[in-house]
Protein backbone atom coordinates (compact mmCIF):
# COMPACT_ATOMS: atom_id res chain seq x y z
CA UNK A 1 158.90 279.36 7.12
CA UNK A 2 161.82 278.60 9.15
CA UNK A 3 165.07 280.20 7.71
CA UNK A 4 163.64 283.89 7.84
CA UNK A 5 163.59 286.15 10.77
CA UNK A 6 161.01 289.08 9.91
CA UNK A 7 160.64 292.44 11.91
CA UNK A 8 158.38 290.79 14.99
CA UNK A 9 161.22 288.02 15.81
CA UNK A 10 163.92 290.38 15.66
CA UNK A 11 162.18 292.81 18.02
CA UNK A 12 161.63 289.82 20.24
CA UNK A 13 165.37 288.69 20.41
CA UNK A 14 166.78 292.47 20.66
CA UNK A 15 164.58 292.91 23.90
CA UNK A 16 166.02 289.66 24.87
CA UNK A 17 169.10 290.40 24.48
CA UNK A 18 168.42 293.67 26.55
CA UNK A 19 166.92 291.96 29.41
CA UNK A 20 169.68 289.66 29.51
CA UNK A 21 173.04 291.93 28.87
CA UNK A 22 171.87 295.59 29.60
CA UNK A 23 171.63 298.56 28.02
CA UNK A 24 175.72 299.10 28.42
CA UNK A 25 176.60 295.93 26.90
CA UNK A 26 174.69 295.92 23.71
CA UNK A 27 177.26 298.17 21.68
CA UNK A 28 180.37 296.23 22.56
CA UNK A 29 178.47 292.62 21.90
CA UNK A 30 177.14 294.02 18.68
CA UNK A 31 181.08 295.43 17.34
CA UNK A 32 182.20 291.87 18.04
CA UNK A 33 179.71 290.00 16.33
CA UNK A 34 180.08 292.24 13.36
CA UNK A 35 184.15 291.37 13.72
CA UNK A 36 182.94 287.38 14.02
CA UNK A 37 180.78 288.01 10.86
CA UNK A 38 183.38 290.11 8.93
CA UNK A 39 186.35 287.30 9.97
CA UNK A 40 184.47 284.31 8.76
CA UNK A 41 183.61 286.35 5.46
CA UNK A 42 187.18 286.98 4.79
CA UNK A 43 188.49 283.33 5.67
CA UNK A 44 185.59 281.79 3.54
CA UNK A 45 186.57 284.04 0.69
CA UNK A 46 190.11 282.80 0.95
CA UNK A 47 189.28 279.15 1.29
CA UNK A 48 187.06 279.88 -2.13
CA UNK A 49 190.29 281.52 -3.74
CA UNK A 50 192.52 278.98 -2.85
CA UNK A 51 189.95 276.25 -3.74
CA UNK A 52 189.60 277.86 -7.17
CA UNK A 53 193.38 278.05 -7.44
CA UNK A 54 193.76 274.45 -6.80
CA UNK A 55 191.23 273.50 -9.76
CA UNK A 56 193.26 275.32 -12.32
C-alpha cells in the first residue's frame, strides 16, 4: 500500500509542486532531478563493479 505512487498521488504532488515553484521553475527542477537520479545510478553501478571486482 505504501511504496507505490499511482496516477491520483502523482497529480496531487505535480500541482504541488506548481503551487509552490511556478510554472517557470518546473523544467529546470525537473533536468536536475533527472541529473540527481542519473548520478546516483552511475555511482551505484560503479560501487556494484568494484564490489564484484573485489570478490573475485
Amino acid at each position: 500500500m505504501f511504496g507505490k505512487l499511482g496516477m491520483p498521488e502523482l497529480v496531487v504532488i505535480l500541482v504541488i509542486a506548481l503551487v509552490i515553484f511556478g510554472p517557470a521553475k518546473l523544467p529546470e527542477i525537473g533536468k536536475a532531478f533527472g541529473r540527481g537520479i542519473s548520478e546516483f545510478k552511475s555511482h551505484a553501478k560503479k560501487i556494484s563493479e568494484d564490489v564484484d571486482e573485489d570478490e573475485k
